[in-house]
C-alpha atoms as a PDB file:
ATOM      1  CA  UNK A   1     -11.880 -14.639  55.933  1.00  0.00           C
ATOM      2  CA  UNK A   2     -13.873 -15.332  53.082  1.00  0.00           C
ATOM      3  CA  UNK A   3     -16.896 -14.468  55.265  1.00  0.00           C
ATOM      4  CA  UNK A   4     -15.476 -11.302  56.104  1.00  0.00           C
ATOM      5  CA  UNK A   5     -15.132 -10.134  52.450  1.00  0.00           C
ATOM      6  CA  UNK A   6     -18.752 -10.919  52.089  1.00  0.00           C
ATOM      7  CA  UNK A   7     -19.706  -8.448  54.731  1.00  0.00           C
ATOM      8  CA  UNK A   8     -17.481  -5.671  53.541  1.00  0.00           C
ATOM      9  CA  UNK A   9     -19.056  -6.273  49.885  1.00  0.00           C
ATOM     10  CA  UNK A  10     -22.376  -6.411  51.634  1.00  0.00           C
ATOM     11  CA  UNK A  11     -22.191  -3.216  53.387  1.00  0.00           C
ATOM     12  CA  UNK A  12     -20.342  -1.324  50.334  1.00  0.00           C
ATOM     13  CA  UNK A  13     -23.264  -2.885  47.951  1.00  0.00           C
ATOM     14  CA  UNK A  14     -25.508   0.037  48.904  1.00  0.00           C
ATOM     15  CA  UNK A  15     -22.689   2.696  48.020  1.00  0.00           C
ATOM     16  CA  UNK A  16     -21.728   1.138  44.610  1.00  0.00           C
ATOM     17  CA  UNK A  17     -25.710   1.325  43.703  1.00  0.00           C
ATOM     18  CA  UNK A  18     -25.996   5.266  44.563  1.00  0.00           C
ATOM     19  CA  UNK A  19     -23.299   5.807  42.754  1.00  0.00           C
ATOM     20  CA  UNK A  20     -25.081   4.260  39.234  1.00  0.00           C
ATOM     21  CA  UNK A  21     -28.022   6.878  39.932  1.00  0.00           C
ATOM     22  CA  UNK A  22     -27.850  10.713  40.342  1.00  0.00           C
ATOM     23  CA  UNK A  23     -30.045  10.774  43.754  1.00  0.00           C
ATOM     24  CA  UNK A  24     -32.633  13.393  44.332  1.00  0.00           C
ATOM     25  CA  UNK A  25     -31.619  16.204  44.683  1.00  0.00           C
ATOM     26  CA  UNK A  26     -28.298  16.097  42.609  1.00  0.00           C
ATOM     27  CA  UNK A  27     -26.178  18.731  44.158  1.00  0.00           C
ATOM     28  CA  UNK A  28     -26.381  20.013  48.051  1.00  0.00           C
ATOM     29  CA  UNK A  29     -27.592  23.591  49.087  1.00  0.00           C
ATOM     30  CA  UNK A  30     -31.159  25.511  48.355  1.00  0.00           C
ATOM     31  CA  UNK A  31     -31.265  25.775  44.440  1.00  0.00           C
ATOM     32  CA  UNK A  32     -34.289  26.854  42.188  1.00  0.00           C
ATOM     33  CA  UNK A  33     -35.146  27.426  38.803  1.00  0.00           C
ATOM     34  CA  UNK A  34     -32.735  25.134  36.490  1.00  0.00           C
ATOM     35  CA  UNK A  35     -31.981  25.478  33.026  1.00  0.00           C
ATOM     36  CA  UNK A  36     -29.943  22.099  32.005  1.00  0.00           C
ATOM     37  CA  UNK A  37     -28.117  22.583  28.876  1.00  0.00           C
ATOM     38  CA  UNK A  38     -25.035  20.804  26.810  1.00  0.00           C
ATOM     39  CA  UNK A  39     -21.795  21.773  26.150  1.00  0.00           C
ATOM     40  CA  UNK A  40     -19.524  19.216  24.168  1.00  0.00           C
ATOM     41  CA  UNK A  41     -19.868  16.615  26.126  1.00  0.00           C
ATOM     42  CA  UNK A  42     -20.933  18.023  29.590  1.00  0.00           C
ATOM     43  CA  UNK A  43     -23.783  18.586  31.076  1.00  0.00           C
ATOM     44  CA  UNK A  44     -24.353  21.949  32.684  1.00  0.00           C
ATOM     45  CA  UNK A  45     -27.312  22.858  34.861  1.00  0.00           C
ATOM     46  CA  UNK A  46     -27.634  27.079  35.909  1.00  0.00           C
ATOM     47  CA  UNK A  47     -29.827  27.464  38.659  1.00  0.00           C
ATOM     48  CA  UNK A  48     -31.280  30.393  41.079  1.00  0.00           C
ATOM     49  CA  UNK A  49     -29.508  30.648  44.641  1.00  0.00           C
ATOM     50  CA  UNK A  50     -32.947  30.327  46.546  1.00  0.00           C
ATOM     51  CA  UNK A  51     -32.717  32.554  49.530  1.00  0.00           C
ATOM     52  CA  UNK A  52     -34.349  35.562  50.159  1.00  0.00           C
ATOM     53  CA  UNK A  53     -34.529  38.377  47.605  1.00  0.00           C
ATOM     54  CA  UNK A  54     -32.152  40.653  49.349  1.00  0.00           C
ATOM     55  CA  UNK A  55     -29.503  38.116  49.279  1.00  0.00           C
ATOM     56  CA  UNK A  56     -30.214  36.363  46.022  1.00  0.00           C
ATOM     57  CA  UNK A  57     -27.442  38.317  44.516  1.00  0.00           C
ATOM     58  CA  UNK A  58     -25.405  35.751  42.491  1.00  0.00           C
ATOM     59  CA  UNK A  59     -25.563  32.769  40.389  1.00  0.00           C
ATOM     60  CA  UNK A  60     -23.238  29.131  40.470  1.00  0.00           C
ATOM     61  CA  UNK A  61     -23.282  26.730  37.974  1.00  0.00           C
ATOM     62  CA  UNK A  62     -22.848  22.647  38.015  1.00  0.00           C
ATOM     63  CA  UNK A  63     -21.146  20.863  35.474  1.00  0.00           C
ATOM     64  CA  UNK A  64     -20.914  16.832  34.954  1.00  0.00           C
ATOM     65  CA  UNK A  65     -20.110  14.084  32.454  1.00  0.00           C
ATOM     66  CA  UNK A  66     -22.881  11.903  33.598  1.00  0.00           C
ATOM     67  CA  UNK A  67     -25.425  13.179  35.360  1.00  0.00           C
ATOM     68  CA  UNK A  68     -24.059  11.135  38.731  1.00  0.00           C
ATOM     69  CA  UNK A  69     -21.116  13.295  39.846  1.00  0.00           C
ATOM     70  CA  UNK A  70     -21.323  17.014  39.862  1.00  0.00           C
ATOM     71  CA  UNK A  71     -18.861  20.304  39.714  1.00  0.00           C
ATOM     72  CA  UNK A  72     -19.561  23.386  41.570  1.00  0.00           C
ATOM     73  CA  UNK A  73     -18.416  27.026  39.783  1.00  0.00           C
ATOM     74  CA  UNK A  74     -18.917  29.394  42.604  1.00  0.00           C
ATOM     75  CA  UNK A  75     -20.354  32.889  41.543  1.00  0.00           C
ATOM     76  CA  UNK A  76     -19.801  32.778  37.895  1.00  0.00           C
ATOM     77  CA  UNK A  77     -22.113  36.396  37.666  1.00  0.00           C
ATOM     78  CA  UNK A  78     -22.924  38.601  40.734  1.00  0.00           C
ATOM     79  CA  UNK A  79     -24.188  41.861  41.561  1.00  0.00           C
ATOM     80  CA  UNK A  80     -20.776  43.289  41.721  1.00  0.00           C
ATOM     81  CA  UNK A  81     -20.641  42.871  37.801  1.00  0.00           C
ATOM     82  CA  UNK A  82     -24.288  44.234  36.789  1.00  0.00           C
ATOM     83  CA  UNK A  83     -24.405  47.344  38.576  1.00  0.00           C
ATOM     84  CA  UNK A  84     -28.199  48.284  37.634  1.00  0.00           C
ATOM     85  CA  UNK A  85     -29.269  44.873  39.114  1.00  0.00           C
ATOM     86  CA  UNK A  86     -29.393  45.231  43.742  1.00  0.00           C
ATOM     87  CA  UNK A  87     -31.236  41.603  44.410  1.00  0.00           C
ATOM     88  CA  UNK A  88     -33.191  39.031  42.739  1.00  0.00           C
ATOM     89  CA  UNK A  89     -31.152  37.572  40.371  1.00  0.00           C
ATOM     90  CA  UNK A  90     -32.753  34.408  38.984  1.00  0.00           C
ATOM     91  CA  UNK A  91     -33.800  32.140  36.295  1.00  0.00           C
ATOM     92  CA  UNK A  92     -31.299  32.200  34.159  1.00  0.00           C
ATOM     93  CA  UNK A  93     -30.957  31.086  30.728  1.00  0.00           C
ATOM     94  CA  UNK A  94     -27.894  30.439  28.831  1.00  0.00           C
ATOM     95  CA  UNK A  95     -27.161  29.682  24.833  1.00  0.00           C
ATOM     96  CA  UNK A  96     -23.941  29.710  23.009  1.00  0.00           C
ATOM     97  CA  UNK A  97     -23.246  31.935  19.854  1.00  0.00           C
ATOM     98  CA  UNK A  98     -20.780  32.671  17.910  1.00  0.00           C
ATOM     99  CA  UNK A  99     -17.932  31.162  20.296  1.00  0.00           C
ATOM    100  CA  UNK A 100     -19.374  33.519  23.269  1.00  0.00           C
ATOM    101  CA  UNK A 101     -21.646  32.168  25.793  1.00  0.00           C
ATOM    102  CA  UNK A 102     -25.078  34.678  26.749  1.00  0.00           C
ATOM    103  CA  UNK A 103     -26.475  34.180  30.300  1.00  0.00           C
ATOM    104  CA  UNK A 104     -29.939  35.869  30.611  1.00  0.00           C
ATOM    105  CA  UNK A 105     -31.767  36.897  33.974  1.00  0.00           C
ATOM    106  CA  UNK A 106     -33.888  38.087  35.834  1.00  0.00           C
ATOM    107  CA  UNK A 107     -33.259  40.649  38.512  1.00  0.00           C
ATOM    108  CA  UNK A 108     -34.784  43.470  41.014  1.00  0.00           C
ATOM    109  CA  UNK A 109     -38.192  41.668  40.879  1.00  0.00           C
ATOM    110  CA  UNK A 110     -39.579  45.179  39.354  1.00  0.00           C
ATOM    111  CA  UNK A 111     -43.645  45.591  40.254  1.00  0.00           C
ATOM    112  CA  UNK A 112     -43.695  48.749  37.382  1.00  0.00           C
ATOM    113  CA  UNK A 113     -42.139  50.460  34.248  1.00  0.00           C
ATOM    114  CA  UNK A 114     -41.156  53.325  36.659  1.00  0.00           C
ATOM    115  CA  UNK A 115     -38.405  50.693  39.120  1.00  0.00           C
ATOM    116  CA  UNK A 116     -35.038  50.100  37.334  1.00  0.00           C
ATOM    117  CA  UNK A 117     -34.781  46.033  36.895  1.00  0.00           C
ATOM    118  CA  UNK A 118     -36.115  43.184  34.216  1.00  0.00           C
ATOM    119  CA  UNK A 119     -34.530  41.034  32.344  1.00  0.00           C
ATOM    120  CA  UNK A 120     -30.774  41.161  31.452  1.00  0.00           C
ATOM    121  CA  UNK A 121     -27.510  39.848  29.411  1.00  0.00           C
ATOM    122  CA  UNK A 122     -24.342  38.532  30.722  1.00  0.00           C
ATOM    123  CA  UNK A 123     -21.460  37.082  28.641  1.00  0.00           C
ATOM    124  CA  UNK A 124     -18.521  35.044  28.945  1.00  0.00           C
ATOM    125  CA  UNK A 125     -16.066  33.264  27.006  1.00  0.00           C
ATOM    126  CA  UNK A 126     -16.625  30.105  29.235  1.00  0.00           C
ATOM    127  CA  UNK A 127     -19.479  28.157  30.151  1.00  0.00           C
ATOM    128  CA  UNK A 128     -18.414  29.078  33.735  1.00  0.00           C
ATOM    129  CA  UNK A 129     -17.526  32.553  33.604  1.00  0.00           C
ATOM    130  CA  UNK A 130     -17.221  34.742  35.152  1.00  0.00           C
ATOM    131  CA  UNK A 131     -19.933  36.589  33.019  1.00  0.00           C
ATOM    132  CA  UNK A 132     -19.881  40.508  32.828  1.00  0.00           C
ATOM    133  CA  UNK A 133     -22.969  42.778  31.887  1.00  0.00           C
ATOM    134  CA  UNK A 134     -23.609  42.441  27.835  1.00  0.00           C
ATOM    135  CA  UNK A 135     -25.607  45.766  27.841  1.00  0.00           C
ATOM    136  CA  UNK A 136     -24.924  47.992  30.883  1.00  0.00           C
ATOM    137  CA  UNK A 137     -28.618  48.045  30.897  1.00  0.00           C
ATOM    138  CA  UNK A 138     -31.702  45.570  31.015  1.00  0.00           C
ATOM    139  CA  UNK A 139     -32.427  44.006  27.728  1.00  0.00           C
ATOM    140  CA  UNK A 140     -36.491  44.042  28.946  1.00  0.00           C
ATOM    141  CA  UNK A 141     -36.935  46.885  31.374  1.00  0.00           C
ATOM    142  CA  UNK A 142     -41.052  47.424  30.743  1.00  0.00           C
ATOM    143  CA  UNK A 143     -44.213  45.683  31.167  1.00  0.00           C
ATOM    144  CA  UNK A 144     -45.295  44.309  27.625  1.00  0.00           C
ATOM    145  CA  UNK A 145     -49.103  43.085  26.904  1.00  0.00           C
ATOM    146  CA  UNK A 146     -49.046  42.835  30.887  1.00  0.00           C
ATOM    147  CA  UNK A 147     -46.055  40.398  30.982  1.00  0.00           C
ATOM    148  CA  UNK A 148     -43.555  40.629  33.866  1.00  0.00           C
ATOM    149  CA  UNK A 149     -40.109  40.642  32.629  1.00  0.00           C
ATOM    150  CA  UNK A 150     -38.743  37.713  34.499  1.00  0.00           C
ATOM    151  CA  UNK A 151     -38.242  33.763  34.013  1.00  0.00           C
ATOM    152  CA  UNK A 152     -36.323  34.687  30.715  1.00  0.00           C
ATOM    153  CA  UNK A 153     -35.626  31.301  28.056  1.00  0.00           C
ATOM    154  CA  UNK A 154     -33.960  31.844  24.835  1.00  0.00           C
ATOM    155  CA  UNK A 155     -35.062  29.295  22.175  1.00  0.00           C
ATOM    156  CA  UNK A 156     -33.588  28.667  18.889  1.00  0.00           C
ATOM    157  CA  UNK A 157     -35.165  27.702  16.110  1.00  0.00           C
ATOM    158  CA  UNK A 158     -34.069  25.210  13.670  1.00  0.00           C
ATOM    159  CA  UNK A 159     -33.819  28.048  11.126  1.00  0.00           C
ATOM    160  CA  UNK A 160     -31.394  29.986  13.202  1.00  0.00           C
ATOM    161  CA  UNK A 161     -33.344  32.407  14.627  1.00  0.00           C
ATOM    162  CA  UNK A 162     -33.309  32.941  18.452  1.00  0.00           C
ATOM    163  CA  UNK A 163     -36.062  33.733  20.405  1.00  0.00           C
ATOM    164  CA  UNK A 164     -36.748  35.071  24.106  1.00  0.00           C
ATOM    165  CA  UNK A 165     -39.689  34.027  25.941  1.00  0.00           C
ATOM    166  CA  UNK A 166     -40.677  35.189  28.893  1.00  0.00           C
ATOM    167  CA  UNK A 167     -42.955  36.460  30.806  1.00  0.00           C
ATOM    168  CA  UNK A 168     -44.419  36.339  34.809  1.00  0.00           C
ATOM    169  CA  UNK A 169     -47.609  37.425  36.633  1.00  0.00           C
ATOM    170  CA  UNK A 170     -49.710  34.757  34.304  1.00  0.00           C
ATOM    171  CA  UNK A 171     -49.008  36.594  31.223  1.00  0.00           C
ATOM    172  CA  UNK A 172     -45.781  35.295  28.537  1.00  0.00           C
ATOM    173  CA  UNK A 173     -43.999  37.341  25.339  1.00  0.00           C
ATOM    174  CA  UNK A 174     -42.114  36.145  22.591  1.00  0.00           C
ATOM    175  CA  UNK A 175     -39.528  38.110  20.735  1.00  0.00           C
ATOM    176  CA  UNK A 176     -37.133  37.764  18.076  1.00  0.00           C
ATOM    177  CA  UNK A 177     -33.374  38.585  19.226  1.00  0.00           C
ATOM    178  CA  UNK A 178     -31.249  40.342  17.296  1.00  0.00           C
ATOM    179  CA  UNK A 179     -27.853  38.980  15.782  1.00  0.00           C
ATOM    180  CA  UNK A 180     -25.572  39.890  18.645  1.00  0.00           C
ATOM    181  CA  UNK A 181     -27.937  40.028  21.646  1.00  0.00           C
ATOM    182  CA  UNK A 182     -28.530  43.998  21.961  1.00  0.00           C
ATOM    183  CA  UNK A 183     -32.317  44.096  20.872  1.00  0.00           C
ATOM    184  CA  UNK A 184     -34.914  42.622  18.810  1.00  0.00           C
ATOM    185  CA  UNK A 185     -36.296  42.175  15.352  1.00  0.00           C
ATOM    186  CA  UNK A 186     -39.876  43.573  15.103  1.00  0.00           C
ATOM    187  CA  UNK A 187     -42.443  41.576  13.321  1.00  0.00           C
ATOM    188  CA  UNK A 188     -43.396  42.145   9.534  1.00  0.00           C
ATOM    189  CA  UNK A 189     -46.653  43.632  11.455  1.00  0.00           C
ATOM    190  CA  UNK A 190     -44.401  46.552  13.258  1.00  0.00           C
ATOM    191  CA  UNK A 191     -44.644  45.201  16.969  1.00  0.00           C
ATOM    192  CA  UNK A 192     -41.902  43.297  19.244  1.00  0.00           C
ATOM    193  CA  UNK A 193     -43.250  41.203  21.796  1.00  0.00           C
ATOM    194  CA  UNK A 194     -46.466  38.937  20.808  1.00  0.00           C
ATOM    195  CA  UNK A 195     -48.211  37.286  24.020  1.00  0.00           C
ATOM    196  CA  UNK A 196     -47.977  33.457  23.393  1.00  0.00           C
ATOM    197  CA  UNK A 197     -50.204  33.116  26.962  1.00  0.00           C
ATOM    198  CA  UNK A 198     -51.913  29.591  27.317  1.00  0.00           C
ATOM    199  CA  UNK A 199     -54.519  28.452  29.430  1.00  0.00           C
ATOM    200  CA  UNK A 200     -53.418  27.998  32.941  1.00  0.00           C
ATOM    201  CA  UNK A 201     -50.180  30.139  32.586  1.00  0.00           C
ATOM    202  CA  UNK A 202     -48.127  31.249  35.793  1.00  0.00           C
ATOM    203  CA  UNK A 203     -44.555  31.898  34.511  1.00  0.00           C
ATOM    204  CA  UNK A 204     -41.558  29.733  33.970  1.00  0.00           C
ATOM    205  CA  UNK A 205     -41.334  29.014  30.384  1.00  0.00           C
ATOM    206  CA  UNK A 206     -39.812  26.973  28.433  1.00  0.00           C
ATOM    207  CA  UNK A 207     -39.663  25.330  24.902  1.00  0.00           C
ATOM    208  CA  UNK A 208     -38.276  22.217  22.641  1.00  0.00           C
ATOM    209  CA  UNK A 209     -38.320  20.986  18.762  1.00  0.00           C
ATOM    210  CA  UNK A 210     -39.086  17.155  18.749  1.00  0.00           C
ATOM    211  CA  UNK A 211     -40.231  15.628  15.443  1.00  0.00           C
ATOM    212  CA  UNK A 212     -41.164  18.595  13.874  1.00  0.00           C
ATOM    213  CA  UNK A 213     -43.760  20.008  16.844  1.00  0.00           C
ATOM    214  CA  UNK A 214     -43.504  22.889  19.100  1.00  0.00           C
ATOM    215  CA  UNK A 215     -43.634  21.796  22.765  1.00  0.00           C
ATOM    216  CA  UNK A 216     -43.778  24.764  25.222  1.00  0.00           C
ATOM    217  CA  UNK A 217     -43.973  24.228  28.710  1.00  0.00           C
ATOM    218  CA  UNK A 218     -44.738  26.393  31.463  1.00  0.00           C
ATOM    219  CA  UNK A 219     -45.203  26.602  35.678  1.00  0.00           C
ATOM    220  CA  UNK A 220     -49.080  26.477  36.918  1.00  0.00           C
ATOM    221  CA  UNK A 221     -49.604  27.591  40.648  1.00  0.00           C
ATOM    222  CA  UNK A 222     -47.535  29.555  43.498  1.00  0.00           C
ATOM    223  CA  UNK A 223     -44.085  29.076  43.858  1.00  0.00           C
ATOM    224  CA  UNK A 224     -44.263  29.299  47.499  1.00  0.00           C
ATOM    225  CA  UNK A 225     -47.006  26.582  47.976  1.00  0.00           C
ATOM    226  CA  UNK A 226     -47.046  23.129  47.617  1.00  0.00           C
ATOM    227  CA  UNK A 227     -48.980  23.522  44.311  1.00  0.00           C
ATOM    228  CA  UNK A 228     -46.731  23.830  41.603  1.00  0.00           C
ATOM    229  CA  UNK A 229     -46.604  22.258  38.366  1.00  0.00           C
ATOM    230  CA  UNK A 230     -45.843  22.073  34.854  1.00  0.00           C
ATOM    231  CA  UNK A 231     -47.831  21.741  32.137  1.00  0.00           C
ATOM    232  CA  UNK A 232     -47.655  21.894  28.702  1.00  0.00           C
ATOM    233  CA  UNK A 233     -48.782  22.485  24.735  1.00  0.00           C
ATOM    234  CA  UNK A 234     -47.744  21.912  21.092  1.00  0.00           C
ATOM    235  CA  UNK A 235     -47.619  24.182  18.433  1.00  0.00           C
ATOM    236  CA  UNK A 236     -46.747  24.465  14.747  1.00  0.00           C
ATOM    237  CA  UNK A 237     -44.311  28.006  14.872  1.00  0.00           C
ATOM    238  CA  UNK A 238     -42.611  28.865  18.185  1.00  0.00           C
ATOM    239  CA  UNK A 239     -45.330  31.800  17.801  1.00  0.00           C
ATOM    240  CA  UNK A 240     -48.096  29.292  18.144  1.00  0.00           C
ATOM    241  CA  UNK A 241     -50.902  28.948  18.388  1.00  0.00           C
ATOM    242  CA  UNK A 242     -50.712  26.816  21.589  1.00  0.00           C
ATOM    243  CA  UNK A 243     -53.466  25.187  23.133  1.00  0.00           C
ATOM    244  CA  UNK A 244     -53.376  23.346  26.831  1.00  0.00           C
ATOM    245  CA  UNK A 245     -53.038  19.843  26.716  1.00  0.00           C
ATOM    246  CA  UNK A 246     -52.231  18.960  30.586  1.00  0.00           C
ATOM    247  CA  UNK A 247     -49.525  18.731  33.216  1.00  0.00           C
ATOM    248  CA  UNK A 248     -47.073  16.683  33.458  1.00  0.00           C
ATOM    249  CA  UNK A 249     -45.257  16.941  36.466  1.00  0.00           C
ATOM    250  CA  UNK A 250     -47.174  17.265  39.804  1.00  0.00           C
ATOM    251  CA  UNK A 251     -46.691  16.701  43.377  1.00  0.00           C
ATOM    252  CA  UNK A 252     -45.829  13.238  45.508  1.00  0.00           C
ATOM    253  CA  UNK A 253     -46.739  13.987  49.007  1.00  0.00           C
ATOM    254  CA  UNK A 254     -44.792  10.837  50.103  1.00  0.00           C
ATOM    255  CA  UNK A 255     -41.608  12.635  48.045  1.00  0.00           C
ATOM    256  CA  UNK A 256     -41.452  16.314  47.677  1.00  0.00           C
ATOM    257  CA  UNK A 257     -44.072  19.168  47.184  1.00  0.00           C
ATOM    258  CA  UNK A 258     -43.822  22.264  45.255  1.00  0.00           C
ATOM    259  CA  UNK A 259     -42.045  20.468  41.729  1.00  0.00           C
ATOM    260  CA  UNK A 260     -42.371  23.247  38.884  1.00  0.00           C
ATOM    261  CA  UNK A 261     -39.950  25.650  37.328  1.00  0.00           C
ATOM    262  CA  UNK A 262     -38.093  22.889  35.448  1.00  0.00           C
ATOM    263  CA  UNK A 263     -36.155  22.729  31.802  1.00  0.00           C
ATOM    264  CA  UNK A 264     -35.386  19.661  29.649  1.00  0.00           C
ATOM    265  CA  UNK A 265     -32.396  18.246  28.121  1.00  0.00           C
ATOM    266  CA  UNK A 266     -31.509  15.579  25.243  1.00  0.00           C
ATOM    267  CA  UNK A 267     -29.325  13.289  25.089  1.00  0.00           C
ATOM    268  CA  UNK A 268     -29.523  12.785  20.899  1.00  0.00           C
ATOM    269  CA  UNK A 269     -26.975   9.778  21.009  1.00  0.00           C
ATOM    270  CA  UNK A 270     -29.301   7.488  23.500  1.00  0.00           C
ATOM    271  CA  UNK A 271     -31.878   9.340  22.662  1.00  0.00           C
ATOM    272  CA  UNK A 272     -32.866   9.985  26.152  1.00  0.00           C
ATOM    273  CA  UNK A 273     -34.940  13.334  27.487  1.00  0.00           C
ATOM    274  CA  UNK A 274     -34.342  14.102  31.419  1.00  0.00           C
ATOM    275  CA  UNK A 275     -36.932  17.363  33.001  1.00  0.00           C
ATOM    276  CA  UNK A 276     -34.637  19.145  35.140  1.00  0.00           C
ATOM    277  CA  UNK A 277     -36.779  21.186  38.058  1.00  0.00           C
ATOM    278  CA  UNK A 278     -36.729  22.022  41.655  1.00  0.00           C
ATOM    279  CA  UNK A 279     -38.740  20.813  44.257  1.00  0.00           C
ATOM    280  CA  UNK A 280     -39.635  21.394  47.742  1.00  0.00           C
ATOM    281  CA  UNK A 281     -38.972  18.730  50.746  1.00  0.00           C
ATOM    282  CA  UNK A 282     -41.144  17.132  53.065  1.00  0.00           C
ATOM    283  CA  UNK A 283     -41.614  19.113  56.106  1.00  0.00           C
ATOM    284  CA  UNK A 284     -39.756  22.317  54.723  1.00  0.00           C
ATOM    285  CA  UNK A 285     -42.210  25.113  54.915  1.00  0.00           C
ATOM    286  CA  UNK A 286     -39.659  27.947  53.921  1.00  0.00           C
ATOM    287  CA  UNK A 287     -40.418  29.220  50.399  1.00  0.00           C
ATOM    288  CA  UNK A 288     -36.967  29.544  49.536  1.00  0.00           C
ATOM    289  CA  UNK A 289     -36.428  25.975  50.955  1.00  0.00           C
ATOM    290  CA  UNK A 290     -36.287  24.435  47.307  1.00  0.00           C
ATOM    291  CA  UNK A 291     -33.570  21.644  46.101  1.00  0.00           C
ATOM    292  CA  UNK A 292     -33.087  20.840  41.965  1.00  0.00           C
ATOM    293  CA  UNK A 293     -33.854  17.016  40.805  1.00  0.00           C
ATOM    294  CA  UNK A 294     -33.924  15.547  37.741  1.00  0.00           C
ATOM    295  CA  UNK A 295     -36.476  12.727  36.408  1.00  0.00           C
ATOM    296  CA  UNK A 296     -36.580  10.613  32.940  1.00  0.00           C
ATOM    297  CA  UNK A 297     -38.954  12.293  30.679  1.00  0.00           C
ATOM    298  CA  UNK A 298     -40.945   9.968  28.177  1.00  0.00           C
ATOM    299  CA  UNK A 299     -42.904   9.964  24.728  1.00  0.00           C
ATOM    300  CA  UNK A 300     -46.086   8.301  24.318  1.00  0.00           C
ATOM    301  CA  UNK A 301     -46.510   6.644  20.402  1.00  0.00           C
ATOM    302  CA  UNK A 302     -48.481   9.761  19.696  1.00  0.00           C
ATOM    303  CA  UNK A 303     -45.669  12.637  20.780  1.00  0.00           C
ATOM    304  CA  UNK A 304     -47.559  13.580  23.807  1.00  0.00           C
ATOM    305  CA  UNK A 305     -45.483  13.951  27.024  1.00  0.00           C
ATOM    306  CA  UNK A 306     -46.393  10.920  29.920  1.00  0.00           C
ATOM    307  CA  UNK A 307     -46.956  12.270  33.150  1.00  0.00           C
ATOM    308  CA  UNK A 308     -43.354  12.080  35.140  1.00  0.00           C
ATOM    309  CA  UNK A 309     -42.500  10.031  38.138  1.00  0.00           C
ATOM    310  CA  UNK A 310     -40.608  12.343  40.473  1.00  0.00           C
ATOM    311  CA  UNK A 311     -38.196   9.988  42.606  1.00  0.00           C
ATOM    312  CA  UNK A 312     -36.084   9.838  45.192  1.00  0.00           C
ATOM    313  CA  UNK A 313     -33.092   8.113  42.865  1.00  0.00           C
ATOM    314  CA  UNK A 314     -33.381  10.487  39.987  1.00  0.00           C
ATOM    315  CA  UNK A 315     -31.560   9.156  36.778  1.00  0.00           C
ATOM    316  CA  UNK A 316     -29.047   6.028  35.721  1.00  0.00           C
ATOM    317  CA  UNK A 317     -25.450   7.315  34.855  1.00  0.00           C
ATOM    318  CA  UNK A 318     -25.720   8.959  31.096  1.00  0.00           C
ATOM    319  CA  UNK A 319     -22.841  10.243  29.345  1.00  0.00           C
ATOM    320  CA  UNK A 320     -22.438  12.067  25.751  1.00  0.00           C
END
């Protein structure tokens, strides 16, 4: 008998470890582009439907306590509810004002100022929807200093002032949102979006306060091919200047290829920074073939980011 029990607890050993760690990837299906945020004490990661543009047309969201066990919200925005956006929704970002939650995005993947698309707003009064169209309209409909309008973030700053940088096609804008999400603030000089482009910029941006310092972090390479990446810089101002330090998270050809497009969140209680980002498996050559992990991020004793290990186990259980 008592050897019995030992083989039961032998074979169930395995289980009870998997369940301390998230795993790589942390939720099933083909899922890009994450933005990881907190709400209370939940974790909530919004991420791109990665399939092909024509049926990219709607968004879930993941919610969980401790990074190990995951909710799905099915179609918390969809085309049905922006009617000027027909395919490519992605990237979303998401901040909470005022008692309202804002979801920004991405959609119709326009290649001029003369196709109806860019970036838009969505709100809700929950952090899982359903979100309807803010504006009726894209908030960012043109090209500005050369900047796609896509891979949206909204930053704010420890002053109150929010912030949306963007920018694709190697080029990225910053511009300062107005009180209730309808437009922007110009600049004491007159203009509205400032390029904030570093050295090596693709798209994907993103950006965090930590003791003080600016970091803003960005995608390097295609999307589509195993050479993706983030890198990243610190400034003084969210305007900059920001100057290239390095990447951080690259590929591990015995893991996953493609690793870029990421965000980061904090845990202030442990103290404890996690990059969220999608990656692409071994053997999958479909571009839209992408899956979202999560990694511990770490500080070296002079504030500069340590390269990340992307694994296979992803992160120990964390609660708020």
């Amino acid at each position: 008998m008592k050897l019995n029990r030992f083989i039961i607890f032998f074979l169930l050993l395995p289980l009870f470890v998997q369940a301390q760690t998230s795993g790589n990837p942390i939720f099933p299906g083909w899922y890009a582009d994450p933005e990881a945020q907190i709400f209370g004490k939940t974790y909530w990661i919004y991420p791109t439907y990665s399939a092909k543009y024509k049926e990219q047309v709607f968004m879930d969201a993941f919610s969980s306590k401790d990074l190990i066990t995951w909710k799905k919200h099915e179609r918390i925005i969809d085309t049905a509810s922006i009617k000027w956006a027909n395919k490519a929704m992605w990237a979303p970002s998401i901040t909470q004002k005022d008692g309202k939650y804002y979801l920004f995005f991405g959609a119709n993947d326009i290649q001029s100022d003369k196709e109806v698309g860019g970036i838009g707003v969505a709100v809700a009064d929950k952090p899982e929807g359903p979100y309807k169209d803010h504006l009726g309209k894209p908030l960012v409909d043109k090209f500005y200093n050369k900047a796609q309008p896509i891979d949206q973030f909204v930053f704010k700053d420890k002053d109150g002032q929010y912030y949306l940088i963007y920018g694709g096609w190697s080029h990225c804008n910053i511009a300062k949102l107005n009180k209730d999400f309808t437009g922007f603030i110009p600049y004491p000089d007159g203009t509205t979006f400032k390029e904030i482009t570093p050295e090596g910029y693709t798209e994907g941006s993103f950006m965090f306060i930590k003791d003080g310092k600016y970091y803003f972090m960005w995608s390097e390479g295609g999307w589509t091919g195993p050479n993706y990446f983030v890198a990243y810089a610190i400034g003084d101002s969210p305007l900059g200047p920001f100057k290239r330090i390095g990447r951080i998270l690259t590929q591990d050809h015995t893991i996953a290829r493609g690793a870029g497009h990421h965000s980061v969140v904090h845990n202030e209680k442990k103290d404890l920074w996690y990059i969220v980002y999608h990656r692409r498996p071994i053997g999958e050559t479909d571009g839209n073939h992408r899956v979202t992990c999560i990694d511990l991020m770490t500080f070296d004793k002079d504030g500069l980011i340590n390269p990340v290990k992307i694994t296979k186990e992803g992160v120990k259980k964390s609660k708020l």
